[in-house]
PDB file of N, CA and C in Angstrom:
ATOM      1  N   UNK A   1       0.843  -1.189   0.000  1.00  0.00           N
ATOM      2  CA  UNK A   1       0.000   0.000   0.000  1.00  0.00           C
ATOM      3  C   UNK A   1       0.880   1.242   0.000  1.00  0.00           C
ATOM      4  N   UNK A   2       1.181   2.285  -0.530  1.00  0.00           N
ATOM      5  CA  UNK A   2       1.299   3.352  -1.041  1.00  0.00           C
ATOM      6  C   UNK A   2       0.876   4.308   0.096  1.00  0.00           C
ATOM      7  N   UNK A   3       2.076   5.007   0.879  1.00  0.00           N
ATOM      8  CA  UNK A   3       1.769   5.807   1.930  1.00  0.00           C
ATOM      9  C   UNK A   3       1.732   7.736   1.333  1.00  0.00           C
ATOM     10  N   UNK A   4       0.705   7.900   2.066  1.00  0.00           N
ATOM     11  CA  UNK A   4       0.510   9.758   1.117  1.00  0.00           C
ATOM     12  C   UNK A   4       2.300  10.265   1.125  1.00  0.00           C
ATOM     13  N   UNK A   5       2.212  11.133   0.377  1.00  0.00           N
ATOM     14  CA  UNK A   5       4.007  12.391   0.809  1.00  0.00           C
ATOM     15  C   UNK A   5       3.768  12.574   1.219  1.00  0.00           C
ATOM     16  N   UNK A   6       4.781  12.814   1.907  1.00  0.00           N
ATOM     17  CA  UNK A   6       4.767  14.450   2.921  1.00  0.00           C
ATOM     18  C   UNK A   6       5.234  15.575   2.493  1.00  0.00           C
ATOM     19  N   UNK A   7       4.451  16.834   2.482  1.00  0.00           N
ATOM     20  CA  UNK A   7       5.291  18.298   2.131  1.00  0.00           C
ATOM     21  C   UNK A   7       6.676  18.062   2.128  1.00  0.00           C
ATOM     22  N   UNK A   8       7.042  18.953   0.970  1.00  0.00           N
ATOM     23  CA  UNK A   8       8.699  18.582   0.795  1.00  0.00           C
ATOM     24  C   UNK A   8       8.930  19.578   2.416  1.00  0.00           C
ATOM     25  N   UNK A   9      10.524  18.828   2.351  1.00  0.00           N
ATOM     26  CA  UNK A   9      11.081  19.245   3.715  1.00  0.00           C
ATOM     27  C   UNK A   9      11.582  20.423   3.463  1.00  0.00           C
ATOM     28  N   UNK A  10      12.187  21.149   2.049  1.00  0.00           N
ATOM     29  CA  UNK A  10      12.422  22.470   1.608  1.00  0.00           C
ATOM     30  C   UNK A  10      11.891  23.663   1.961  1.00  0.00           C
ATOM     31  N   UNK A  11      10.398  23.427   0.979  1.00  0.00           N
ATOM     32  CA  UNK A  11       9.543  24.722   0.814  1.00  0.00           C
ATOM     33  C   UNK A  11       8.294  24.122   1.263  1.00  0.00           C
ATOM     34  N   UNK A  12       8.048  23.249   1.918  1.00  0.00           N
ATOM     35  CA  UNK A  12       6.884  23.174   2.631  1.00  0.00           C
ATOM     36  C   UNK A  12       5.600  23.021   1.752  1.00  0.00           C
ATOM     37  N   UNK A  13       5.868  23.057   0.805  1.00  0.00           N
ATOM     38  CA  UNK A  13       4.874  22.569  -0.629  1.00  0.00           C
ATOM     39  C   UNK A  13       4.266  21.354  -0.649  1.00  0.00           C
ATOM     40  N   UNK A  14       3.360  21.049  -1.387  1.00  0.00           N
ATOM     41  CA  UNK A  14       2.695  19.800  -1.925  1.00  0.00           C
ATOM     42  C   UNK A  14       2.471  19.698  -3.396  1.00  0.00           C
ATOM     43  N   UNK A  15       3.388  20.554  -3.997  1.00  0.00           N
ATOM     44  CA  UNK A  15       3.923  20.292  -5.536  1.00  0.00           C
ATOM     45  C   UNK A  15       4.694  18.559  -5.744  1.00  0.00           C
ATOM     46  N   UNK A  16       4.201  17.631  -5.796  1.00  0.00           N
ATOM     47  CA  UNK A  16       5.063  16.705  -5.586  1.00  0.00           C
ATOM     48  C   UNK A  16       4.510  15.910  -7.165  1.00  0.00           C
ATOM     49  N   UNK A  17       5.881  15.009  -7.947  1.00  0.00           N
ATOM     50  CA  UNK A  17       5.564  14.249  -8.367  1.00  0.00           C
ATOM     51  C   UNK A  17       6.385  12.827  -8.280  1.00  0.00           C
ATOM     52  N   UNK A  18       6.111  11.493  -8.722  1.00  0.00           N
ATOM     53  CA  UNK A  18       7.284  10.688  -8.692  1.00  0.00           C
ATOM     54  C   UNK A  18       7.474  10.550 -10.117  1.00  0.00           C
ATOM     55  N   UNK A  19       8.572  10.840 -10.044  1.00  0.00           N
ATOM     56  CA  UNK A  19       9.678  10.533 -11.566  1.00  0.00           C
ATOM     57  C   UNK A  19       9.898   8.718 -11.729  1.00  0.00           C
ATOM     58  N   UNK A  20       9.857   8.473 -12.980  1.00  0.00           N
ATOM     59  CA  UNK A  20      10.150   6.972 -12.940  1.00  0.00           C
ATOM     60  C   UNK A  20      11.463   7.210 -14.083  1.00  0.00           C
ATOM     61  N   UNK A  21      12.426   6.515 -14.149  1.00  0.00           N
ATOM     62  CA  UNK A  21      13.086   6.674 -15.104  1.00  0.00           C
ATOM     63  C   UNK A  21      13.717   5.288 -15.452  1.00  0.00           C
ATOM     64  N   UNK A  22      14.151   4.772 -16.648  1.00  0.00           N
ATOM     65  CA  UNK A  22      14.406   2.945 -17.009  1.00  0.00           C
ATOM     66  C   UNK A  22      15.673   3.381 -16.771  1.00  0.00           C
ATOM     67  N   UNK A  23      16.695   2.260 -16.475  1.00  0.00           N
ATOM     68  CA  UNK A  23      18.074   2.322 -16.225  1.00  0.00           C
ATOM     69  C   UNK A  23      18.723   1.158 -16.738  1.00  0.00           C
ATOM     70  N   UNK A  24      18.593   0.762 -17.768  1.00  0.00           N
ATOM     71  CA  UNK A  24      19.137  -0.935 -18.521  1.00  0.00           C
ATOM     72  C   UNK A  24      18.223  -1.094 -18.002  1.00  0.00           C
ATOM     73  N   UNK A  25      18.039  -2.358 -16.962  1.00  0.00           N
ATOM     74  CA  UNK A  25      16.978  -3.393 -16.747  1.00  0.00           C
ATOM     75  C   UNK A  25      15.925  -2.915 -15.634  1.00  0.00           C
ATOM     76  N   UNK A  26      16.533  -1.958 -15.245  1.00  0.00           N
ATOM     77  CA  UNK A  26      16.064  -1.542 -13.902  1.00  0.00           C
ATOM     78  C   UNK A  26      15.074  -0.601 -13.490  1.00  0.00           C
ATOM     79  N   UNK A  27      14.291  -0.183 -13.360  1.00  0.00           N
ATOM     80  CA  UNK A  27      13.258   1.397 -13.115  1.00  0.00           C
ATOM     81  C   UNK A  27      13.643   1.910 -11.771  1.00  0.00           C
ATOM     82  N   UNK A  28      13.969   2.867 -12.099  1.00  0.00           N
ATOM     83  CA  UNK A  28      14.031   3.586 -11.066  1.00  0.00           C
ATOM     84  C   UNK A  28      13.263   5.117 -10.676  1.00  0.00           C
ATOM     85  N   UNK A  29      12.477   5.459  -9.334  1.00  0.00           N
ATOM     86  CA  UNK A  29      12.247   6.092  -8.932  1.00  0.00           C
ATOM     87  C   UNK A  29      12.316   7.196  -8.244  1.00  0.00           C
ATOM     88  N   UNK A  30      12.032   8.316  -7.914  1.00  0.00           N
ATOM     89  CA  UNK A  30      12.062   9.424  -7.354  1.00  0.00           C
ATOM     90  C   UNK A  30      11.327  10.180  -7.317  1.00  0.00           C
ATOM     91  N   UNK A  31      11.339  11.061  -6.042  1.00  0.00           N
ATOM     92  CA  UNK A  31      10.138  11.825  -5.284  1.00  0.00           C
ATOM     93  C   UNK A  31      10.720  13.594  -5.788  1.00  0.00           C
ATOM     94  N   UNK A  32       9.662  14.321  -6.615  1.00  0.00           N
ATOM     95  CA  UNK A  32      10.661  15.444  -7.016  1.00  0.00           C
ATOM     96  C   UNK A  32       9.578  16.308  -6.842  1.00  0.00           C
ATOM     97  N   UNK A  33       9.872  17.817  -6.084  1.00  0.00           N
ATOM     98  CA  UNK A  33       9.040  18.876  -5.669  1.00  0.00           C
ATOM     99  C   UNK A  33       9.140  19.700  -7.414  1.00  0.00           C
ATOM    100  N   UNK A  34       7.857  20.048  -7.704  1.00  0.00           N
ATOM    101  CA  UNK A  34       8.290  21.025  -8.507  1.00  0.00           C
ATOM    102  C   UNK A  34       8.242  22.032  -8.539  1.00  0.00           C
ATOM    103  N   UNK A  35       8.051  22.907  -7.068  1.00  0.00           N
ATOM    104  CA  UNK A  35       8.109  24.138  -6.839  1.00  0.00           C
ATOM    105  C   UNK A  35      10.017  24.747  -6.775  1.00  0.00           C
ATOM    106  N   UNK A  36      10.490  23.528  -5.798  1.00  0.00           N
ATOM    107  CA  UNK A  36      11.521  24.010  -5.624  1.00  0.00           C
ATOM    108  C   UNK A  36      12.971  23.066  -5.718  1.00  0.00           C
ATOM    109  N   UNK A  37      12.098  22.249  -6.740  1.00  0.00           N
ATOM    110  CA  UNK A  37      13.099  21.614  -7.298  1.00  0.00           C
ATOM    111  C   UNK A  37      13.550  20.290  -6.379  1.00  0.00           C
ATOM    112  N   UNK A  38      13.797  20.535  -5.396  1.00  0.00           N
ATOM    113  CA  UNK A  38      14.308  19.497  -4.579  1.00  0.00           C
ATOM    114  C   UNK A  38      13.664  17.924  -4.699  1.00  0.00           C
ATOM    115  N   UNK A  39      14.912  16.916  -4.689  1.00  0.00           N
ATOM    116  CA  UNK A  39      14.498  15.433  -5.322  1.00  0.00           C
ATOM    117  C   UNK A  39      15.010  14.424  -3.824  1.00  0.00           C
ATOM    118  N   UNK A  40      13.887  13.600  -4.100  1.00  0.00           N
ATOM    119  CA  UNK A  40      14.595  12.416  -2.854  1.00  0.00           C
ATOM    120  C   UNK A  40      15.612  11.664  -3.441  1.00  0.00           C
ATOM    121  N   UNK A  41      15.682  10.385  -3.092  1.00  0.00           N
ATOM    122  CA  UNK A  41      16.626   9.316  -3.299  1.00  0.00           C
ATOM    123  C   UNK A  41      16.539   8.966  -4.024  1.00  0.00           C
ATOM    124  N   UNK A  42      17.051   8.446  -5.254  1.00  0.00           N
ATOM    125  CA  UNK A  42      16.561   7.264  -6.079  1.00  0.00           C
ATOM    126  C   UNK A  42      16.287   5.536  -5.214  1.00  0.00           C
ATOM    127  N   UNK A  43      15.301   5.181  -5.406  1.00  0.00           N
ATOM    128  CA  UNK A  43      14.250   3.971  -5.630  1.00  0.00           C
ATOM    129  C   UNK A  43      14.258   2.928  -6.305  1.00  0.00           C
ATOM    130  N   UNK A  44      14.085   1.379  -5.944  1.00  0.00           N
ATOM    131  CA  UNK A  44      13.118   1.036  -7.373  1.00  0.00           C
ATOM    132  C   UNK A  44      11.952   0.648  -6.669  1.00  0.00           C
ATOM    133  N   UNK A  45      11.328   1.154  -6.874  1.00  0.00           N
ATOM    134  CA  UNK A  45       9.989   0.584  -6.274  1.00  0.00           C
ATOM    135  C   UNK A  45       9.590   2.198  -5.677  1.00  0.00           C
ATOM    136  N   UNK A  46       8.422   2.895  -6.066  1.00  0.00           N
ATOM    137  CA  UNK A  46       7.724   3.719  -5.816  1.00  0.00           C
ATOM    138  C   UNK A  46       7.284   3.705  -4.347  1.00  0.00           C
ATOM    139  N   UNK A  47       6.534   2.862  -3.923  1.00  0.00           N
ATOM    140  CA  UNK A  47       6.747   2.808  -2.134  1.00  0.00           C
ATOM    141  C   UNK A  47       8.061   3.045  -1.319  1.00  0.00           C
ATOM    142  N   UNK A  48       9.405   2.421  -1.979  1.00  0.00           N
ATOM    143  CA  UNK A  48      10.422   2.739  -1.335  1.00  0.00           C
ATOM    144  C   UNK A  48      11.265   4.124  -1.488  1.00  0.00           C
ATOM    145  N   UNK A  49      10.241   4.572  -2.743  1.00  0.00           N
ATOM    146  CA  UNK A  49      10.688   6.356  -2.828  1.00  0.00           C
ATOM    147  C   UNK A  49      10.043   6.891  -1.881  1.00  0.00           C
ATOM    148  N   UNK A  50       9.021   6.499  -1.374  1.00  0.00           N
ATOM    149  CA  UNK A  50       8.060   7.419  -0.825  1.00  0.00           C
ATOM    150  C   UNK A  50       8.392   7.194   0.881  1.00  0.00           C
ATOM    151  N   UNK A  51       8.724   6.187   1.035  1.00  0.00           N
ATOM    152  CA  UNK A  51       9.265   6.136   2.374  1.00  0.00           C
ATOM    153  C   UNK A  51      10.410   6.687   2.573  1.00  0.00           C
ATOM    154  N   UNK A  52      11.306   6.738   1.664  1.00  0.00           N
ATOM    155  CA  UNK A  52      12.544   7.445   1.927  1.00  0.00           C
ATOM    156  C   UNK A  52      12.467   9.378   1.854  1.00  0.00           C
ATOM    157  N   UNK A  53      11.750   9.579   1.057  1.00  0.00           N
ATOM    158  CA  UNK A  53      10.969  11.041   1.087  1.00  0.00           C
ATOM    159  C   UNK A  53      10.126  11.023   2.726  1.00  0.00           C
ATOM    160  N   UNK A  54       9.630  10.541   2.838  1.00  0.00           N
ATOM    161  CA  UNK A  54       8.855  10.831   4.226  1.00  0.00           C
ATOM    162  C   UNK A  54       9.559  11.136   5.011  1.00  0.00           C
ATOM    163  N   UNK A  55      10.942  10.678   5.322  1.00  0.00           N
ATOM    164  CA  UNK A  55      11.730  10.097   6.300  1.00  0.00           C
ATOM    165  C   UNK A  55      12.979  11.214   6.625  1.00  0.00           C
ATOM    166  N   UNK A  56      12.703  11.595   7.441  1.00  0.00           N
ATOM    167  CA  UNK A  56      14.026  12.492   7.612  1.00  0.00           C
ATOM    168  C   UNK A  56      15.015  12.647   6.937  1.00  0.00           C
ATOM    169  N   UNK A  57      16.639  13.245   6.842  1.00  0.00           N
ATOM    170  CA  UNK A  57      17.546  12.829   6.644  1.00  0.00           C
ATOM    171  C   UNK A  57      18.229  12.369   7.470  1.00  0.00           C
ATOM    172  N   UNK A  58      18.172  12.655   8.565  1.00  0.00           N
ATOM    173  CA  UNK A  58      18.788  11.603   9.788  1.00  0.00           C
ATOM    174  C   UNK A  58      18.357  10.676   9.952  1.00  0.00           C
ATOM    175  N   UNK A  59      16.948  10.277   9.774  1.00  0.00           N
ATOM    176  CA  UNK A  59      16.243   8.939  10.294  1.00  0.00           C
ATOM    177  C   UNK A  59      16.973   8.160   9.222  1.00  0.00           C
ATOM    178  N   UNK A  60      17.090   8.546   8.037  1.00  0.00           N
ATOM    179  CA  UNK A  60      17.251   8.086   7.075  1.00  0.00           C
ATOM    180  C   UNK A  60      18.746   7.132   6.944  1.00  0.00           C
ATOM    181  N   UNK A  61      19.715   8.468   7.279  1.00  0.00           N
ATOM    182  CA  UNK A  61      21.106   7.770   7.600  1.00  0.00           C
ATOM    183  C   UNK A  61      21.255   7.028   8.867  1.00  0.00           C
ATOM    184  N   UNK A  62      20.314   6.702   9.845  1.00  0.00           N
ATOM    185  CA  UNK A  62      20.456   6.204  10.741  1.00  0.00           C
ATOM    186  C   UNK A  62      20.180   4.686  10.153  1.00  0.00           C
ATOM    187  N   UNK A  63      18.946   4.971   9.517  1.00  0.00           N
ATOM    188  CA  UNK A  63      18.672   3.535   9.156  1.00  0.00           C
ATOM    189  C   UNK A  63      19.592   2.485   8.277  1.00  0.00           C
ATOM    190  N   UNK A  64      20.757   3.504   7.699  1.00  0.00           N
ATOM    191  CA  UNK A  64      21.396   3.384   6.654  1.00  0.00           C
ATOM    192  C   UNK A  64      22.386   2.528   7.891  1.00  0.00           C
ATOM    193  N   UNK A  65      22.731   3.313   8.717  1.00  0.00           N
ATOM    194  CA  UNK A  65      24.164   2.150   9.839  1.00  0.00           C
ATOM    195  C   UNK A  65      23.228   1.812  11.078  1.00  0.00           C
ATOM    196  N   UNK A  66      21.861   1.278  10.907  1.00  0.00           N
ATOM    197  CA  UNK A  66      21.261   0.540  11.911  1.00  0.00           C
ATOM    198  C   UNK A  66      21.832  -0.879  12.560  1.00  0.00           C
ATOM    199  N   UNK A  67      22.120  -1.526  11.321  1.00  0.00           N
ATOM    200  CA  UNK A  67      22.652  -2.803  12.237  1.00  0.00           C
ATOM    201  C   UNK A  67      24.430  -2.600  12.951  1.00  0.00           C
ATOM    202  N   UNK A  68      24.833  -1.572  11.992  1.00  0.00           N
ATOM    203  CA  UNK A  68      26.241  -1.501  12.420  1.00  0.00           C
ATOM    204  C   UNK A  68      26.409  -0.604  14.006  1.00  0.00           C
ATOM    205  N   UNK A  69      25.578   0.113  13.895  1.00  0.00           N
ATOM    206  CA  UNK A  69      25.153   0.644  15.438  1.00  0.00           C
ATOM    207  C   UNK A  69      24.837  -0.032  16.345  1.00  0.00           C
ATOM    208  N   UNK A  70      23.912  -0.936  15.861  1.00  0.00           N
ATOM    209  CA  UNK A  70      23.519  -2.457  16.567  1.00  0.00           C
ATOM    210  C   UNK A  70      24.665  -3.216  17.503  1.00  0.00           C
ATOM    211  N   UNK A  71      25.765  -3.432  16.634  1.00  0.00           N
ATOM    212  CA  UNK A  71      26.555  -4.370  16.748  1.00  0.00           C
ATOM    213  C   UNK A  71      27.493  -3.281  17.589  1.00  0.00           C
ATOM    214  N   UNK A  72      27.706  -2.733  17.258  1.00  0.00           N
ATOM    215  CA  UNK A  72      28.577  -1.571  17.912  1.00  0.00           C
ATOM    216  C   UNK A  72      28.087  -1.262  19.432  1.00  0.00           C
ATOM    217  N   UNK A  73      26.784  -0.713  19.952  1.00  0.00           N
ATOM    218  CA  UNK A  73      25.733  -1.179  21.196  1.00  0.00           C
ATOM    219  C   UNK A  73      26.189  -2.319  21.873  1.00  0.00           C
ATOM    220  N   UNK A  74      25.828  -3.242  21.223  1.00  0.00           N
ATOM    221  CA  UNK A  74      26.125  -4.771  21.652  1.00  0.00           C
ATOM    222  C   UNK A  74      27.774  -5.097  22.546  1.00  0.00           C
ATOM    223  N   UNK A  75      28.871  -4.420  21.674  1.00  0.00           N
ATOM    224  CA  UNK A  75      29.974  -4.783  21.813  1.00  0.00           C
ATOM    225  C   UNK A  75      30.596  -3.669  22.865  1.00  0.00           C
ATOM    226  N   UNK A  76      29.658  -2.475  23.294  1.00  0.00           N
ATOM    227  CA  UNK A  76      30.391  -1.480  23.977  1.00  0.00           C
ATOM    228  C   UNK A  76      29.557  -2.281  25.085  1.00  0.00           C
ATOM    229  N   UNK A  77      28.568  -2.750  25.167  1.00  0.00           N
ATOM    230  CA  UNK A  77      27.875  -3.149  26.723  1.00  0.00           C
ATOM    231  C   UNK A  77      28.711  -4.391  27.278  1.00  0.00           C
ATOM    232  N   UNK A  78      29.169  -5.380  26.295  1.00  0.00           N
ATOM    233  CA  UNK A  78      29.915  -6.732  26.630  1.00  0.00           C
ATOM    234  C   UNK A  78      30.747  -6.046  27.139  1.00  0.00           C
ATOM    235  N   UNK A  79      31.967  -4.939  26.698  1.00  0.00           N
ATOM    236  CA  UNK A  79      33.432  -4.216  26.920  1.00  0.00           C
ATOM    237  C   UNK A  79      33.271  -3.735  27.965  1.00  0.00           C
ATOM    238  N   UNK A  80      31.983  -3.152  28.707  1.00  0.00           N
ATOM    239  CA  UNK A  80      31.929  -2.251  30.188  1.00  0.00           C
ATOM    240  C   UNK A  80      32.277  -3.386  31.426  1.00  0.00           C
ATOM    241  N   UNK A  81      30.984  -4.200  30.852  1.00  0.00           N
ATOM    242  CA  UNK A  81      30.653  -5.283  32.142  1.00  0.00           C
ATOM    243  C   UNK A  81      31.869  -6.210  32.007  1.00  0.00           C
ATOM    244  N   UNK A  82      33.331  -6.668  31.410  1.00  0.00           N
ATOM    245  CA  UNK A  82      33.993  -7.511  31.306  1.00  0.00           C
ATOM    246  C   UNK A  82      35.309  -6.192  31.943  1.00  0.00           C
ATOM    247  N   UNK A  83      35.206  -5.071  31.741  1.00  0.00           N
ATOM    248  CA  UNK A  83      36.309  -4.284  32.346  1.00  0.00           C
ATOM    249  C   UNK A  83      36.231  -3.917  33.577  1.00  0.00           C
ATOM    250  N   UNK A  84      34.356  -4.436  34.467  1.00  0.00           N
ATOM    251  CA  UNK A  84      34.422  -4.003  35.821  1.00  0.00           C
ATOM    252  C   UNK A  84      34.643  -4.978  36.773  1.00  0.00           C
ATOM    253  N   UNK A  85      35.024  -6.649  35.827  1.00  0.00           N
ATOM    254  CA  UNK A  85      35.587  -7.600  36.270  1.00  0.00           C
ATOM    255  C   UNK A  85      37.061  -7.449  36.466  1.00  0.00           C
ATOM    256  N   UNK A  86      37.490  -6.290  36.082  1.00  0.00           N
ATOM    257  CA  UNK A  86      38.756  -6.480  35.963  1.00  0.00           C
ATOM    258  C   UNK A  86      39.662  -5.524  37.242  1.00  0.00           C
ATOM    259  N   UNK A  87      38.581  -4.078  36.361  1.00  0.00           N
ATOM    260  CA  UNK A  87      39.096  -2.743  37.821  1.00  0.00           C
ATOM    261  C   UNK A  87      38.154  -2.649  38.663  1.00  0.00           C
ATOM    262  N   UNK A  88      38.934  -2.059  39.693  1.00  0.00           N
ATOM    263  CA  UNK A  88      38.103  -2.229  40.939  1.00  0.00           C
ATOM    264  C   UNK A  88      38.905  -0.900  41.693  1.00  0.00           C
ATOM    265  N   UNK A  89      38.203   0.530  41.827  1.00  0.00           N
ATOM    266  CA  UNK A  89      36.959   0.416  41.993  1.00  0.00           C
ATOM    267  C   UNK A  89      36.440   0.953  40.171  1.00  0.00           C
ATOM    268  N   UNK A  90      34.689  -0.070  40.251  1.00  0.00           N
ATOM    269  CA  UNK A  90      34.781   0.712  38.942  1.00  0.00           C
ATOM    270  C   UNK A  90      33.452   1.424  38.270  1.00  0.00           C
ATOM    271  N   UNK A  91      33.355   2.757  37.840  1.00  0.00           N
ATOM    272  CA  UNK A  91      32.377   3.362  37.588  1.00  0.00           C
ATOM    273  C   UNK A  91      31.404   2.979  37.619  1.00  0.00           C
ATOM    274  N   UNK A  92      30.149   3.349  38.710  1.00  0.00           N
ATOM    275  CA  UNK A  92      28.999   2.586  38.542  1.00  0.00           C
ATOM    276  C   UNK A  92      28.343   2.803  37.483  1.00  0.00           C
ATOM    277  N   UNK A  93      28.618   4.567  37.079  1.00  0.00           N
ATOM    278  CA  UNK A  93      27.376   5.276  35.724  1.00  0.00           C
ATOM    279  C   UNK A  93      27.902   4.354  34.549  1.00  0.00           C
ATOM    280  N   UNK A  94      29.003   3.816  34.495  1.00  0.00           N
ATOM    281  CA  UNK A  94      29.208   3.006  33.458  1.00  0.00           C
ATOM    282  C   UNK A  94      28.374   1.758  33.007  1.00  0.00           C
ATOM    283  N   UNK A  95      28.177   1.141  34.797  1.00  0.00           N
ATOM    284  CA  UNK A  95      27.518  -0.257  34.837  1.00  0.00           C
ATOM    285  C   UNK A  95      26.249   0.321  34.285  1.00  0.00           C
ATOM    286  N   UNK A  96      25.406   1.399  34.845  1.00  0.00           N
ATOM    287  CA  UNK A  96      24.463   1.857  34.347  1.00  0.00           C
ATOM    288  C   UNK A  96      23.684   1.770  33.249  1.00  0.00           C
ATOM    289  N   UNK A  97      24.818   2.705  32.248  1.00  0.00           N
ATOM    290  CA  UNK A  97      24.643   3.047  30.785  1.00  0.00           C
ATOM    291  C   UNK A  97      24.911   1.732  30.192  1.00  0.00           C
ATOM    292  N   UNK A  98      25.590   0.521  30.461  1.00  0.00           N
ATOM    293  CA  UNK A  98      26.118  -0.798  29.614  1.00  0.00           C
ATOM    294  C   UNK A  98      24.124  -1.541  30.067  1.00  0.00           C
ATOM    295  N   UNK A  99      23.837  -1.221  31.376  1.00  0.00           N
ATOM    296  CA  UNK A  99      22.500  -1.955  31.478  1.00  0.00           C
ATOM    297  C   UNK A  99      21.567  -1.481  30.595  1.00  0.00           C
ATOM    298  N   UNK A 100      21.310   0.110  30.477  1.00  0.00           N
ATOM    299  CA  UNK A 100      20.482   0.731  29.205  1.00  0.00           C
ATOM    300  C   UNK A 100      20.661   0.343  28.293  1.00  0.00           C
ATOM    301  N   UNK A 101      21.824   0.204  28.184  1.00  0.00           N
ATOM    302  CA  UNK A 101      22.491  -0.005  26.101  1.00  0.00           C
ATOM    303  C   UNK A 101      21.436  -1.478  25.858  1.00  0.00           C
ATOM    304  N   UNK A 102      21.677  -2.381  26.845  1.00  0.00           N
ATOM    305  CA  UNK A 102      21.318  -3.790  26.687  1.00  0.00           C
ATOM    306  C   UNK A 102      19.836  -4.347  26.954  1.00  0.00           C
ATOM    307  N   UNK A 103      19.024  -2.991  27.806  1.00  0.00           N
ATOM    308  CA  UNK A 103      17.731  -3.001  27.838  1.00  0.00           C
ATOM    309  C   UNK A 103      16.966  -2.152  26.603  1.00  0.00           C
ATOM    310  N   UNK A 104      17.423  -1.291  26.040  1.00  0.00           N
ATOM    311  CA  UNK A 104      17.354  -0.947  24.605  1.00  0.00           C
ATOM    312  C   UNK A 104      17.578  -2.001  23.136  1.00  0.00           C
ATOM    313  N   UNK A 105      18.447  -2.884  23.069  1.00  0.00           N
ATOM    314  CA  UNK A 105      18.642  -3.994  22.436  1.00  0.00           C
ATOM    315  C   UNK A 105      17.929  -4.891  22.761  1.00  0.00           C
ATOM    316  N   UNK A 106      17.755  -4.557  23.784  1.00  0.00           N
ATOM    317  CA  UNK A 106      16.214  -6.472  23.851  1.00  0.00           C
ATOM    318  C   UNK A 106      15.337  -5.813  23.589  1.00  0.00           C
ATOM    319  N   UNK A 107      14.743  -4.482  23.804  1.00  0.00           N
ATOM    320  CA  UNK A 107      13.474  -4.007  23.498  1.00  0.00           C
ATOM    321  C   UNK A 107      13.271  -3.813  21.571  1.00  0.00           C
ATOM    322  N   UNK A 108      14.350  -3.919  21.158  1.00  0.00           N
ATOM    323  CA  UNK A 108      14.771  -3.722  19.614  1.00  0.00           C
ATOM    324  C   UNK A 108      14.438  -5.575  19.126  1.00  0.00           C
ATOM    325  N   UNK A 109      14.838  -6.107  19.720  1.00  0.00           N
ATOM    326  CA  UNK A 109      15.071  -7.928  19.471  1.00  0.00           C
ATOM    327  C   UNK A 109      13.677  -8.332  19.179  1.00  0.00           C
ATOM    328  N   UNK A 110      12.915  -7.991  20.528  1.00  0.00           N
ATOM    329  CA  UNK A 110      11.780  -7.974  20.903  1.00  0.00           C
ATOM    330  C   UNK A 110      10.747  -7.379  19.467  1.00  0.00           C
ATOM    331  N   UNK A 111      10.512  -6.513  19.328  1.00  0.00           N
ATOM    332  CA  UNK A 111      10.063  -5.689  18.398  1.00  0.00           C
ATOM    333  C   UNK A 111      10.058  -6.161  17.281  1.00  0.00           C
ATOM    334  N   UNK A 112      11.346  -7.101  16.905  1.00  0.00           N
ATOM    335  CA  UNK A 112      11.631  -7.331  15.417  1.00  0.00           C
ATOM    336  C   UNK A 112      11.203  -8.536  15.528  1.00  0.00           C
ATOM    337  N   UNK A 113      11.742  -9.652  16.391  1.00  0.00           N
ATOM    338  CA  UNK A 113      10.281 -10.812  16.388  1.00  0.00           C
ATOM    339  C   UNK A 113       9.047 -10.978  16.734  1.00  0.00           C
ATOM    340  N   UNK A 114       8.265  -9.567  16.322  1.00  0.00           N
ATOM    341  CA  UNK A 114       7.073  -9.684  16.702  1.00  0.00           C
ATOM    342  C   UNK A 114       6.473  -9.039  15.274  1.00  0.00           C
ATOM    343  N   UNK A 115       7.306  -8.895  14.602  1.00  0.00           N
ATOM    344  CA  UNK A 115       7.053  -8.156  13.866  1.00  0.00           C
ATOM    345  C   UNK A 115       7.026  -9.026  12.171  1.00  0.00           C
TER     346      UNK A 115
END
């Protein structure tokens, strides 16, 4: 299903069209204001233009190093709790933030097998 645009993030317009363009084998898409010119991502698939137009530019690049953030999360919470085995005495706000990091990742785990 095909989610509405959103006003470009530019000029706040609802001049919107999607561009399709062939590429050898491929079609490709894009979300293009024609007030002020401004174009999303290229696409293939018209829904996946339109989600990427909806979508911030941060949400966007976030989603882009989601799993690598993931893994990165993962590996700074193992590195806290294995270094307070080691020093003594040792930062509690650390133990803290390694418990958030890891109650944030199950709530993410969670989410995605339910999903």
């Amino acid at each position: 299903m095909t989610e509405k645009l959103k006003p470009c993030p530019l000029c706040g317009r609802d001049y919107l069209n999607i561009r399709k363009k062939e590429s050898g084998s491929e079609t490709i898409y894009v979300v293009y204001c024609e007030h002020c010119k401004n174009r999303g991502r290229m696409r293939t698939s018209i829904d996946a233009a339109i989600e990427s137009w909806n979508l911030t530019v941060r949400e966007e690049r976030l989603a882009d190093y989601a799993s690598e953030m993931y893994e990165l999360m993962k590996d700074t919470a193992e590195y806290i709790f294995e270094c307070k085995k080691v020093y003594m005495p040792f930062p509690s706000e650390l133990v803290t933030y390694a418990k958030r990091i890891q109650e944030l990742l199950a709530r993410i785990d969670c989410e995605e097998d339910n999903s």
